[in-house]
C-alpha atoms as a PDB file:
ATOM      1  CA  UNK A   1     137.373 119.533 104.996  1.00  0.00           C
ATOM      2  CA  UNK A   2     138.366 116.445 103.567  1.00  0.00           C
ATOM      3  CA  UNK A   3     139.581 115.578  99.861  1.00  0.00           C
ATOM      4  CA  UNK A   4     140.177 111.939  98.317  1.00  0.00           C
ATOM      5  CA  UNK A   5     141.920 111.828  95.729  1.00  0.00           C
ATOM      6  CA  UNK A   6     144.238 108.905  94.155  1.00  0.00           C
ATOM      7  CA  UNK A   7     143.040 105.982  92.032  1.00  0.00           C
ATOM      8  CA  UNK A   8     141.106 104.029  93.136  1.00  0.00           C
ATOM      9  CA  UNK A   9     139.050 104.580  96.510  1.00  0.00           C
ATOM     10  CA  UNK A  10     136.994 103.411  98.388  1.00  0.00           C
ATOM     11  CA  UNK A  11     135.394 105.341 100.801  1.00  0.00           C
ATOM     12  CA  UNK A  12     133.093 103.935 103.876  1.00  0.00           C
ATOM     13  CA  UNK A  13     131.953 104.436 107.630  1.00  0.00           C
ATOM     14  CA  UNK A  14     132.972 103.176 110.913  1.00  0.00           C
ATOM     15  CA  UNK A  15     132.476 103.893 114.460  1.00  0.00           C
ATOM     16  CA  UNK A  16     131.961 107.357 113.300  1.00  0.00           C
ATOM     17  CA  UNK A  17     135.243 107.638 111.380  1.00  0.00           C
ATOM     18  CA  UNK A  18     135.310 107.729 107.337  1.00  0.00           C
ATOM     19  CA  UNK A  19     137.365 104.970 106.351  1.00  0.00           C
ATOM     20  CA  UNK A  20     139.538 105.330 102.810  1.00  0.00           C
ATOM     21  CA  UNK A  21     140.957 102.159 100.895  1.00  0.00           C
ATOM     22  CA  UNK A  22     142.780 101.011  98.405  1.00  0.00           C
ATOM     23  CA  UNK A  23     141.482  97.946  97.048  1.00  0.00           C
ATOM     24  CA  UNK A  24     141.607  96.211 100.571  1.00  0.00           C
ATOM     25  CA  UNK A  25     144.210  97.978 101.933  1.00  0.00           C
ATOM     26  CA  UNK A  26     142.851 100.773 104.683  1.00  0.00           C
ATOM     27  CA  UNK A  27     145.176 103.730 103.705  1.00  0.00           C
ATOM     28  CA  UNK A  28     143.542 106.031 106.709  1.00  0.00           C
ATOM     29  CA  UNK A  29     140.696 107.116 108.982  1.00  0.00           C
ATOM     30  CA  UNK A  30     139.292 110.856 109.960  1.00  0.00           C
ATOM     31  CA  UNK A  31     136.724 111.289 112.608  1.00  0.00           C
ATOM     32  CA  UNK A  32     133.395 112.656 111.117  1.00  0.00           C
ATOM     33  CA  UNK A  33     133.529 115.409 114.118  1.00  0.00           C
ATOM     34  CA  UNK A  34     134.374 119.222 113.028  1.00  0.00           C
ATOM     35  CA  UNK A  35     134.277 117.657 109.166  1.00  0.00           C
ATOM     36  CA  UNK A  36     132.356 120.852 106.947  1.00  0.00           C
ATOM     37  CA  UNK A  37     132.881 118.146 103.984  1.00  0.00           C
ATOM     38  CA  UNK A  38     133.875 115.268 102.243  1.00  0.00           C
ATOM     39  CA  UNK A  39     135.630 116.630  98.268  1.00  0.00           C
ATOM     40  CA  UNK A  40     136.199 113.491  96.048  1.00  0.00           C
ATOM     41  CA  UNK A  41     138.544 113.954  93.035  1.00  0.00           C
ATOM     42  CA  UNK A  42     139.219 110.574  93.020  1.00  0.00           C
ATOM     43  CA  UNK A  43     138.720 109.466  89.019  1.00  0.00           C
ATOM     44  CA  UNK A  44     137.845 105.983  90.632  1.00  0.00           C
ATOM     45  CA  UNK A  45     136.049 106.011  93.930  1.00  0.00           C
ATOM     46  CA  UNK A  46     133.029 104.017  95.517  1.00  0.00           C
ATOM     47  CA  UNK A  47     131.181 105.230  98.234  1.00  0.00           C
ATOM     48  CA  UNK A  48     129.137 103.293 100.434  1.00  0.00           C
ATOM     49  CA  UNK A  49     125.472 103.733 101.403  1.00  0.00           C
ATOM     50  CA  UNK A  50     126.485 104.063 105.123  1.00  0.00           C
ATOM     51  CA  UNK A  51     128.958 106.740 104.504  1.00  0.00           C
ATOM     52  CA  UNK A  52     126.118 108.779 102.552  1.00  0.00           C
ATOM     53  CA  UNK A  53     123.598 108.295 105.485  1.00  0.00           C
ATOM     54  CA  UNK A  54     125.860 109.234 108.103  1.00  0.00           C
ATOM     55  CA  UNK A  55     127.209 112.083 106.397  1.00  0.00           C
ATOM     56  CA  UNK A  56     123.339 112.869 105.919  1.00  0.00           C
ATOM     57  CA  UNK A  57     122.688 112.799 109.159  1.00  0.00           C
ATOM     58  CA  UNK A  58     125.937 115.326 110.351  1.00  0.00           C
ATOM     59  CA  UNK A  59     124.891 117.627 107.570  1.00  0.00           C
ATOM     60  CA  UNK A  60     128.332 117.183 105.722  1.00  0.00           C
ATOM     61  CA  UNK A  61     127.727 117.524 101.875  1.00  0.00           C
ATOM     62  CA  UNK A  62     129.588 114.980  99.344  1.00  0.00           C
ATOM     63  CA  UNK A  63     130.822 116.620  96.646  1.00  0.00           C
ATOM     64  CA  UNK A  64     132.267 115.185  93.643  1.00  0.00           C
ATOM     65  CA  UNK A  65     134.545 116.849  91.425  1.00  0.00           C
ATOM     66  CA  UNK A  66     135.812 116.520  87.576  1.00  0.00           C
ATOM     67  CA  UNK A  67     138.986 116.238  86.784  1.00  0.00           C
ATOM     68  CA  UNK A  68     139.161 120.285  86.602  1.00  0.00           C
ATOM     69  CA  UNK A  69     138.381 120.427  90.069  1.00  0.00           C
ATOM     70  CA  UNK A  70     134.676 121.791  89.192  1.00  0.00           C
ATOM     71  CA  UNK A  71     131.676 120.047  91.150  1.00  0.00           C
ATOM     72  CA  UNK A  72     129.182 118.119  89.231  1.00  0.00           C
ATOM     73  CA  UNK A  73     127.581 116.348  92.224  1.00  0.00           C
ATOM     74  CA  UNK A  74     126.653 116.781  95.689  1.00  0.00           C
ATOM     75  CA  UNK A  75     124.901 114.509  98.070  1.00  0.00           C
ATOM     76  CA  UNK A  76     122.681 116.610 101.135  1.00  0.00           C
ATOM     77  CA  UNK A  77     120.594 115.745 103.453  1.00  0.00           C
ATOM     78  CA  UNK A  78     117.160 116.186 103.215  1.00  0.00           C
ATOM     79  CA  UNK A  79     116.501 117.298 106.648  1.00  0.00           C
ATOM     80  CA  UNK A  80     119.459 119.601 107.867  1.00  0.00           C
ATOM     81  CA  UNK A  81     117.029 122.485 110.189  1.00  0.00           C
ATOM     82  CA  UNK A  82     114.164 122.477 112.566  1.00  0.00           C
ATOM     83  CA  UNK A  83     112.729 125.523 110.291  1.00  0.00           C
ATOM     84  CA  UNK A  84     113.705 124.735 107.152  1.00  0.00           C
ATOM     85  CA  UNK A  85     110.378 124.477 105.624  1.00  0.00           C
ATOM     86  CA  UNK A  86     109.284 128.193 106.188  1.00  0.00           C
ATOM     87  CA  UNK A  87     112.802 129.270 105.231  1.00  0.00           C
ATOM     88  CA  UNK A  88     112.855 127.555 101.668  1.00  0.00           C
ATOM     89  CA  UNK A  89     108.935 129.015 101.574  1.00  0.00           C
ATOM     90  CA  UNK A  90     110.453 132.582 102.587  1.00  0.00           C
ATOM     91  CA  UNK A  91     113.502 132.039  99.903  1.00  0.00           C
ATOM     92  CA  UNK A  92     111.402 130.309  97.563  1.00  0.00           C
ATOM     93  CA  UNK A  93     108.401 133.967  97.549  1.00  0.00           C
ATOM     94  CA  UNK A  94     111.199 136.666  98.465  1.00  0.00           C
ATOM     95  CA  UNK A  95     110.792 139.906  96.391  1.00  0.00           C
ATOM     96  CA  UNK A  96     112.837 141.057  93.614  1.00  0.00           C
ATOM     97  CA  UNK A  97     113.717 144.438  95.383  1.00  0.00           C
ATOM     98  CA  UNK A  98     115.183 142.524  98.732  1.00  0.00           C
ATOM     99  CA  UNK A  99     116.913 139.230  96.271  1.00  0.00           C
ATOM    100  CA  UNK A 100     118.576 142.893  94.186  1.00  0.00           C
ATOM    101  CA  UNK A 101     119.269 145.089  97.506  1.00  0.00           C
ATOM    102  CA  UNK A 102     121.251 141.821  98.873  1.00  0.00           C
ATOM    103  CA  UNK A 103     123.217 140.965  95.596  1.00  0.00           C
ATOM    104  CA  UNK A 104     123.966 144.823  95.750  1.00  0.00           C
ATOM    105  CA  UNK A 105     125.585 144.030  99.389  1.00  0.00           C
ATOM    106  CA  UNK A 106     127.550 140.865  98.045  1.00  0.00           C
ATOM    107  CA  UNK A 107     128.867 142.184  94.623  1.00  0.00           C
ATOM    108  CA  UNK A 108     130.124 145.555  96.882  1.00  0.00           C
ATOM    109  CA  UNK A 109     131.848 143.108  99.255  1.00  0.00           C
ATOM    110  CA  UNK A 110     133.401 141.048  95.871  1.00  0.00           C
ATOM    111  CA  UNK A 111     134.650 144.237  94.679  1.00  0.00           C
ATOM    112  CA  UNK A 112     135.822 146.163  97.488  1.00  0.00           C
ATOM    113  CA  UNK A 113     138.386 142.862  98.525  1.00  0.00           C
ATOM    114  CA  UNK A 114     139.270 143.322  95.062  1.00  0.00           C
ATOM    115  CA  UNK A 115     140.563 146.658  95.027  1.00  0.00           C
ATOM    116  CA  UNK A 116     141.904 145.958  98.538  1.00  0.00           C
ATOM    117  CA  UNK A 117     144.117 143.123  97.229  1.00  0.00           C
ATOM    118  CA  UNK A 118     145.232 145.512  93.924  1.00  0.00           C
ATOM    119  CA  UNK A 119     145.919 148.029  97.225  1.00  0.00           C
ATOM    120  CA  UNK A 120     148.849 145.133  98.280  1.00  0.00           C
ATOM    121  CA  UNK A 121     150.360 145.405  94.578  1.00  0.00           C
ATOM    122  CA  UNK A 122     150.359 148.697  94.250  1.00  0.00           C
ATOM    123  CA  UNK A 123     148.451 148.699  91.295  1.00  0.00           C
ATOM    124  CA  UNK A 124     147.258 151.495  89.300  1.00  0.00           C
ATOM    125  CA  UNK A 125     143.995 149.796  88.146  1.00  0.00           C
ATOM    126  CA  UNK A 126     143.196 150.470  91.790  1.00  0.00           C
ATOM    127  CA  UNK A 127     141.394 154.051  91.967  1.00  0.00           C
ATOM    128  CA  UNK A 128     139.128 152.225  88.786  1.00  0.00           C
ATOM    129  CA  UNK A 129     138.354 149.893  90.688  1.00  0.00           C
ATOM    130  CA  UNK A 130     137.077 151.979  94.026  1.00  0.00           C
ATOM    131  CA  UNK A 131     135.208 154.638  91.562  1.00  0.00           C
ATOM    132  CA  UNK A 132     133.348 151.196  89.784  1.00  0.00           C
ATOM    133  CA  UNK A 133     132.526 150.262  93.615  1.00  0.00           C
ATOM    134  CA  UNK A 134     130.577 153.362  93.957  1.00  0.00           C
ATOM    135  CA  UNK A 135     128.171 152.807  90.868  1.00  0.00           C
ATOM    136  CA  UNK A 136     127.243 149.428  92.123  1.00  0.00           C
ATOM    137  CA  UNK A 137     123.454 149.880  92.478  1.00  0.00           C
ATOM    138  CA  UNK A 138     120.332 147.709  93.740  1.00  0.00           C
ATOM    139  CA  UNK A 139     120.598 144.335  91.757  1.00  0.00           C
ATOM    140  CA  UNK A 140     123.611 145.593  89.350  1.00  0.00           C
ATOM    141  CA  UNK A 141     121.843 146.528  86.465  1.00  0.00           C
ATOM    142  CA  UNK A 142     124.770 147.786  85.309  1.00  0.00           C
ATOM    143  CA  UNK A 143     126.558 144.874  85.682  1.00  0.00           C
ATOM    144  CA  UNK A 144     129.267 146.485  87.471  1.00  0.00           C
ATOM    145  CA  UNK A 145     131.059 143.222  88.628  1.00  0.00           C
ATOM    146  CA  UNK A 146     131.786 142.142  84.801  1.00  0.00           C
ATOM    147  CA  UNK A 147     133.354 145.423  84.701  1.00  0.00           C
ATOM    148  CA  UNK A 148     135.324 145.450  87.598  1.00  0.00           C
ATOM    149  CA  UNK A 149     136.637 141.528  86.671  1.00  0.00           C
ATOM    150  CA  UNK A 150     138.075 143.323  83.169  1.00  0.00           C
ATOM    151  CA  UNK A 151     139.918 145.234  85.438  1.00  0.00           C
ATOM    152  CA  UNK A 152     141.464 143.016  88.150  1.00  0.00           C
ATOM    153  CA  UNK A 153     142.410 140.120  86.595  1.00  0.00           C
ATOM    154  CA  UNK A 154     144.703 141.496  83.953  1.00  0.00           C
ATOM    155  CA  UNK A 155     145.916 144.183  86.685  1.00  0.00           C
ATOM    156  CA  UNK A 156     146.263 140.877  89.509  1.00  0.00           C
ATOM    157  CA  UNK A 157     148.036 138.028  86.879  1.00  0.00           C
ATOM    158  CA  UNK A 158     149.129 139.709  83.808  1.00  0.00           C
ATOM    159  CA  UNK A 159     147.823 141.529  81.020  1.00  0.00           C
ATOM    160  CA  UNK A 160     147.199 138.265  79.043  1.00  0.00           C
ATOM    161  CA  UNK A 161     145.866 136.310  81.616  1.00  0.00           C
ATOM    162  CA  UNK A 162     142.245 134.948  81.073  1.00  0.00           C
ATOM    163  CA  UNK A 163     139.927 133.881  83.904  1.00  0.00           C
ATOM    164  CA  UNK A 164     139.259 130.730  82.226  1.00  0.00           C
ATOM    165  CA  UNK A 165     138.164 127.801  84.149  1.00  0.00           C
ATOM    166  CA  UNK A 166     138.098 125.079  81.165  1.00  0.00           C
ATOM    167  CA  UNK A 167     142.484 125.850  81.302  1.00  0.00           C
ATOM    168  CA  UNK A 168     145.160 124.992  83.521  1.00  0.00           C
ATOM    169  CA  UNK A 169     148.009 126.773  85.154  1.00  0.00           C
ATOM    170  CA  UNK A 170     146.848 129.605  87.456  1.00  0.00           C
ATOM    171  CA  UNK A 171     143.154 128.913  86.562  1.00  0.00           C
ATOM    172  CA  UNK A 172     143.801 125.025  87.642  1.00  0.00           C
ATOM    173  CA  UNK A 173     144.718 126.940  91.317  1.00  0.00           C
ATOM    174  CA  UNK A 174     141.586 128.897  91.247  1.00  0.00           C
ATOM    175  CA  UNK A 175     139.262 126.153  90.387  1.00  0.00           C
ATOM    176  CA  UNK A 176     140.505 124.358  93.084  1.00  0.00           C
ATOM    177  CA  UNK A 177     140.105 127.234  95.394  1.00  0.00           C
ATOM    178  CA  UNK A 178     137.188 128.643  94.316  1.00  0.00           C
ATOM    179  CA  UNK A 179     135.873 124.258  94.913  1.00  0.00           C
ATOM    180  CA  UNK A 180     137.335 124.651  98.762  1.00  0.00           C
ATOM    181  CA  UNK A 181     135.340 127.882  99.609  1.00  0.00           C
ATOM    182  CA  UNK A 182     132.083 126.266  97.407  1.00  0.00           C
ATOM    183  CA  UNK A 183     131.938 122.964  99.588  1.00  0.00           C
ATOM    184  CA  UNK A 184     132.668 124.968 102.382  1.00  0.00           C
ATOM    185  CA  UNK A 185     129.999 127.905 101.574  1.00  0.00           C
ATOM    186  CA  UNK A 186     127.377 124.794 101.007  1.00  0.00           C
ATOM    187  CA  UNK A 187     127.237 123.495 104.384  1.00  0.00           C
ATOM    188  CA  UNK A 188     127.180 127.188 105.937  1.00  0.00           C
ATOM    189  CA  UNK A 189     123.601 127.387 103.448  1.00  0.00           C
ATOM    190  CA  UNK A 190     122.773 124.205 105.066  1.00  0.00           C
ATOM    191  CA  UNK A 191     123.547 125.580 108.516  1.00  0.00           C
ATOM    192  CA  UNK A 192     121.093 128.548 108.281  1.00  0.00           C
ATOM    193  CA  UNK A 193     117.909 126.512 107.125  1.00  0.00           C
ATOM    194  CA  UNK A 194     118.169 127.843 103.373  1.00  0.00           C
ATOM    195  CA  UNK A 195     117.943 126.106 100.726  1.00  0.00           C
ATOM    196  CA  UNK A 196     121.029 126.243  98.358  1.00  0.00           C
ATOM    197  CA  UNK A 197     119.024 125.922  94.896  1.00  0.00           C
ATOM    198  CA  UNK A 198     116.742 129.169  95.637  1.00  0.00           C
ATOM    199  CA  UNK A 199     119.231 132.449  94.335  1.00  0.00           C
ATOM    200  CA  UNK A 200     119.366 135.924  94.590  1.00  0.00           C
ATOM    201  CA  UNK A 201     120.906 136.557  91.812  1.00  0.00           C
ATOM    202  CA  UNK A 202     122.337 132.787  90.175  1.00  0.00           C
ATOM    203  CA  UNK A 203     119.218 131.405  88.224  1.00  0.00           C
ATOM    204  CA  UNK A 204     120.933 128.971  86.098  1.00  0.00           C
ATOM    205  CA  UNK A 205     118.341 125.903  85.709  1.00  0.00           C
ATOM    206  CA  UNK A 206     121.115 122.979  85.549  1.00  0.00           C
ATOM    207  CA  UNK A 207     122.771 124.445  88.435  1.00  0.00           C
ATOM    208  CA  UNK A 208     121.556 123.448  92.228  1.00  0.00           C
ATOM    209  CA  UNK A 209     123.899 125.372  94.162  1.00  0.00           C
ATOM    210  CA  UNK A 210     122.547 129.066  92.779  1.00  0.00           C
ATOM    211  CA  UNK A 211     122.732 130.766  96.582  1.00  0.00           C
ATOM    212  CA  UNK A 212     126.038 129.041  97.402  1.00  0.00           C
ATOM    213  CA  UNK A 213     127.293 130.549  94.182  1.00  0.00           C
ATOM    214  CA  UNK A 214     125.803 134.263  95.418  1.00  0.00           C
ATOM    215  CA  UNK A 215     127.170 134.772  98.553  1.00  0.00           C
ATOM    216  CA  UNK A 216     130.693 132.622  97.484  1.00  0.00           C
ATOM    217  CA  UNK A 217     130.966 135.574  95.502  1.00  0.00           C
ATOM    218  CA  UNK A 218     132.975 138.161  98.000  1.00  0.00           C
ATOM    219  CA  UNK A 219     135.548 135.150  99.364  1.00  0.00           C
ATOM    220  CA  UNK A 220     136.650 134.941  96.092  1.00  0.00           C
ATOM    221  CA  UNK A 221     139.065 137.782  96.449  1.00  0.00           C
ATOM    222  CA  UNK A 222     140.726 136.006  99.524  1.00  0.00           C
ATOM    223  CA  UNK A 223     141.252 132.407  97.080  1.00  0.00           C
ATOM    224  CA  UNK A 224     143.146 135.435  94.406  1.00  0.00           C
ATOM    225  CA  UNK A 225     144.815 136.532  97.016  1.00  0.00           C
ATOM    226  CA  UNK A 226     146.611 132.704  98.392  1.00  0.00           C
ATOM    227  CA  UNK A 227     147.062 131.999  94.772  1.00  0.00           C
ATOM    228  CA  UNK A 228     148.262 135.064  93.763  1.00  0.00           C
ATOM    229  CA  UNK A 229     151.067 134.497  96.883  1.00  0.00           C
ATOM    230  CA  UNK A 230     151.814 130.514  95.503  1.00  0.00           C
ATOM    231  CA  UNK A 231     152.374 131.488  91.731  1.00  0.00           C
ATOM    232  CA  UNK A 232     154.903 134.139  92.812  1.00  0.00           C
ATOM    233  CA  UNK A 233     156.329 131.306  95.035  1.00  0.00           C
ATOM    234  CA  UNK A 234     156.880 129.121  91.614  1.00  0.00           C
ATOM    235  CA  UNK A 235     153.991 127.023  92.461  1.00  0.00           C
ATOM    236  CA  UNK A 236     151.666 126.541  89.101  1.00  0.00           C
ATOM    237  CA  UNK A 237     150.289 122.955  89.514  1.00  0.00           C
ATOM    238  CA  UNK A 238     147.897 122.047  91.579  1.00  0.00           C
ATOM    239  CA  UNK A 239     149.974 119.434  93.821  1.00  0.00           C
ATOM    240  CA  UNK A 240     148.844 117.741  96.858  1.00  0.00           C
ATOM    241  CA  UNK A 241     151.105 120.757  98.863  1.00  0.00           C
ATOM    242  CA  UNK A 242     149.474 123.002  97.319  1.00  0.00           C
ATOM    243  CA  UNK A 243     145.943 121.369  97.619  1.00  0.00           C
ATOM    244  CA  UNK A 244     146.668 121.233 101.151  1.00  0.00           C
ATOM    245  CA  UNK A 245     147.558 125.233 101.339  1.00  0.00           C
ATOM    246  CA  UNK A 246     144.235 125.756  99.412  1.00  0.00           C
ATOM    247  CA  UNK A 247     142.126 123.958 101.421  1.00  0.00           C
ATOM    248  CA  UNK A 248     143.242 126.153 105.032  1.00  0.00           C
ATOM    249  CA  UNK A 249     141.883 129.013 103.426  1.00  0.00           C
ATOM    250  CA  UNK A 250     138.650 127.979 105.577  1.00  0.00           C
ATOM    251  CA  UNK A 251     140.460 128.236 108.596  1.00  0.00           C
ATOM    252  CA  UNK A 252     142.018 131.639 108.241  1.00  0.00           C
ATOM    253  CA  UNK A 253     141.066 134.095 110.189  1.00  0.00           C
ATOM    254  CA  UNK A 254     138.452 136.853 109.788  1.00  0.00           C
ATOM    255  CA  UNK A 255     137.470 139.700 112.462  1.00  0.00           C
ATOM    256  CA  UNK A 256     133.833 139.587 113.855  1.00  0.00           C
ATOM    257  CA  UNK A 257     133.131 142.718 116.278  1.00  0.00           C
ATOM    258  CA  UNK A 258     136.533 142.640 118.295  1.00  0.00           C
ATOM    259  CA  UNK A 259     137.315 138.833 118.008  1.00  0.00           C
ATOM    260  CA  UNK A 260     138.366 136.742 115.474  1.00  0.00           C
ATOM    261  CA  UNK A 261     136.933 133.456 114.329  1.00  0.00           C
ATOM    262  CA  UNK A 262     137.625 130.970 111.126  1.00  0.00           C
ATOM    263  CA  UNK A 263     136.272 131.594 107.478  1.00  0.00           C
ATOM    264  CA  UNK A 264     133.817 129.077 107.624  1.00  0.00           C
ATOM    265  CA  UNK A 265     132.519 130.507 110.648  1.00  0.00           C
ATOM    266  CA  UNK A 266     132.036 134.019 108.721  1.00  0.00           C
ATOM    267  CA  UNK A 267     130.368 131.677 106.102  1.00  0.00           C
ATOM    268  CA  UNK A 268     127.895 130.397 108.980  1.00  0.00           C
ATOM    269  CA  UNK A 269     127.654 134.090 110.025  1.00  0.00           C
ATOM    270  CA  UNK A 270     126.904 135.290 106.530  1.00  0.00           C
ATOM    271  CA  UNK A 271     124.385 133.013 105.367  1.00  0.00           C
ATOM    272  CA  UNK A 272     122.494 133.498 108.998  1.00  0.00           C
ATOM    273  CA  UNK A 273     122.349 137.589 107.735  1.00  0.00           C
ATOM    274  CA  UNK A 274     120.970 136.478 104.560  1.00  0.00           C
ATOM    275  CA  UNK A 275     117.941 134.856 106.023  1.00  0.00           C
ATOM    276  CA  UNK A 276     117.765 137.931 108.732  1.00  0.00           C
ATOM    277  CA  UNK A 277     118.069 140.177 105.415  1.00  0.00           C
ATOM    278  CA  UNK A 278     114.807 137.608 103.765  1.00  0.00           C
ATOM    279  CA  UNK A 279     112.809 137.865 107.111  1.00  0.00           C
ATOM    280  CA  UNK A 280     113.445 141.731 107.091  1.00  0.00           C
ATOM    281  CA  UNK A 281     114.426 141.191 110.853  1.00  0.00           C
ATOM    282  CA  UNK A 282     117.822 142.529 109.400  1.00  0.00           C
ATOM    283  CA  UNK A 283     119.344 144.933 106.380  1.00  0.00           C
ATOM    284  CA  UNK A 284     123.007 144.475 106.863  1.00  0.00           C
ATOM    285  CA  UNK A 285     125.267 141.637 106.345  1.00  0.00           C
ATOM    286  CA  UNK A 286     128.831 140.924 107.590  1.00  0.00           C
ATOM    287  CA  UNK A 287     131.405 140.576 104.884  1.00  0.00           C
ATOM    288  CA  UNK A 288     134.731 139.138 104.347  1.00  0.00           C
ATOM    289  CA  UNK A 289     138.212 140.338 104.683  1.00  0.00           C
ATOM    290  CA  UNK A 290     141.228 139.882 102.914  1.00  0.00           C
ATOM    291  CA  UNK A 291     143.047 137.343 104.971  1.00  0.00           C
ATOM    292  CA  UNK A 292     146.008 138.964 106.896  1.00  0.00           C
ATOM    293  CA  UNK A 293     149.609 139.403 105.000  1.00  0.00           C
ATOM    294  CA  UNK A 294     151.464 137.446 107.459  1.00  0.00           C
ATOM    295  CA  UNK A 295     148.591 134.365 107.894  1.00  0.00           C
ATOM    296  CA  UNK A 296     149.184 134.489 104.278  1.00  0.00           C
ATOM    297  CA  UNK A 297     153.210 133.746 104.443  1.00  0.00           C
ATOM    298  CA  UNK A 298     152.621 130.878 106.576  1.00  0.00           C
ATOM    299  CA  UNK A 299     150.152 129.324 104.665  1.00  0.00           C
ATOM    300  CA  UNK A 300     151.889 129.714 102.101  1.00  0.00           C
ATOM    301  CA  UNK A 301     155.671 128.322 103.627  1.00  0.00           C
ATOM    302  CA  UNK A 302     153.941 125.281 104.203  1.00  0.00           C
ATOM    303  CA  UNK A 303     153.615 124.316 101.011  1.00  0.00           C
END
């Protein structure tokens, strides 16, 4: 995963490498190889036609960011899977009772890592939290996860802290986590055939990333949990260090049946079990873990 950032930037193509300028001055070169994206926060960055079209055609997504770290654009391919026409038919007709049964799956993974990072703090909001996992039914009528967030944000930052992604401080470190795991989560969609637009549960008309935005939902907890680790470190801007410690969250480890393998792999896993869950060839799907205590010290010594 790759951010540019700096003013300004130019960003091109060559020999399969993206190139990154200053004015005319080549600051640096990446291979496009093992690249899940291309994050600009630039304020003042060109991108060239080439660079689009190759990215296209490695399915990396180009995502462009305000200057709160929050997406507003993303450039996809429009090709990215051999079967990606019957998939975004199969997304596109899926039934209300399987789109519910899986959002009852992914808002019971969101809240379970929640509880399970309260568990580290010893807090006492913790036993609330397990008995609200329990209610969670088909679809979350009750909207169980708006209860649950009342819970574990004040018990996780501070009883005045408000999840608030228009502010700075702590929320500046989220946003820009939360953007890593999004960017990341989009080219895992891409991955499986599904389209990113078609939701479960997100229906928001402005907003073309309403599946990314469902099943981003339960790595959420593991983004609390690194920044959660760099505030009580002193860190409280988002600096290129800390950018840098934000943006190996995708590489941290998660267990899959005996083994482990990197987050973005679990994303690739993860949307795969969604379609499986859409085709009804499948009725479980793998979820996240809280990333491990002591992966969590060295990310975070790095910084």
């Amino acid at each position: 995963m790759i951010e540019i950032s700096g003013q300004p930037r130019h960003i091109s193509v060559r020999r399969g490498a993206i190139i990154v300028s200053d004015n005319e001055t080549e600051l640096g070169q990446i291979d496009l190889d093992g690249v899940l994206s291309v994050i600009v926060t630039s304020r003042g960055a060109t991108v060239t036609t080439p660079m689009i079209t190759e990215a296209a055609a490695r399915n990396i997504p180009i995502i462009i960011c305000n200057d709160r770290f929050q997406p507003v654009s993303l450039s996809l391919p429009l090709v990215q899977h051999s079967d990606q026409t019957r998939r975004f038919e199969t997304q596109a007709l899926a039934k209300k009772g399987i789109k519910n049964r899986i959002w009852q799956k992914i808002i019971k993974g969101k809240v379970k890592n929640q509880a399970t990072l309260l568990v580290l703090y010893q807090s006492a909001s913790v036993e609330r939290l397990n008995r609200l996992h329990t209610l969670i039914k088909s679809g979350d009528p009750q909207n169980i996860e708006a209860q649950a967030a009342q819970v574990y944000w004040p018990a996780l930052f501070g009883r005045d802290f408000r999840r608030d992604r228009h502010k700075g401080d702590v929320n500046a470190l989220l946003n820009y986590g939360y953007a890593i795991i999004r960017s990341a989560m989009v080219s895992a969609v891409l991955s499986a055939g599904l389209h990113p637009t078609f939701g479960m549960f997100h229906k928001n008309k402005n907003n073309p990333l309403c599946l990314v935005d469902d099943l981003m939902e339960p790595y959420r907890p593991l983004v609390d949990q690194l920044v959660k680790r760099l505030v009580e470190r002193g860190h409280s801007n988002v600096t290129t260090e800390v950018k840098r410690c934000l943006a190996s969250i995708v590489t941290s480890d998660q267990a899959v049946v005996g083994a482990t393998s990197p987050l973005f792999q679990h994303m690739s896993q993860l949307s795969y079990s969604l379609w499986e869950n859409l085709d009804g060839q499948k009725t479980t799907m793998p979820m996240p873990q809280l990333i491990p205590e002591l992966e969590i010290e060295a990310m975070v010594s790095e910084c």
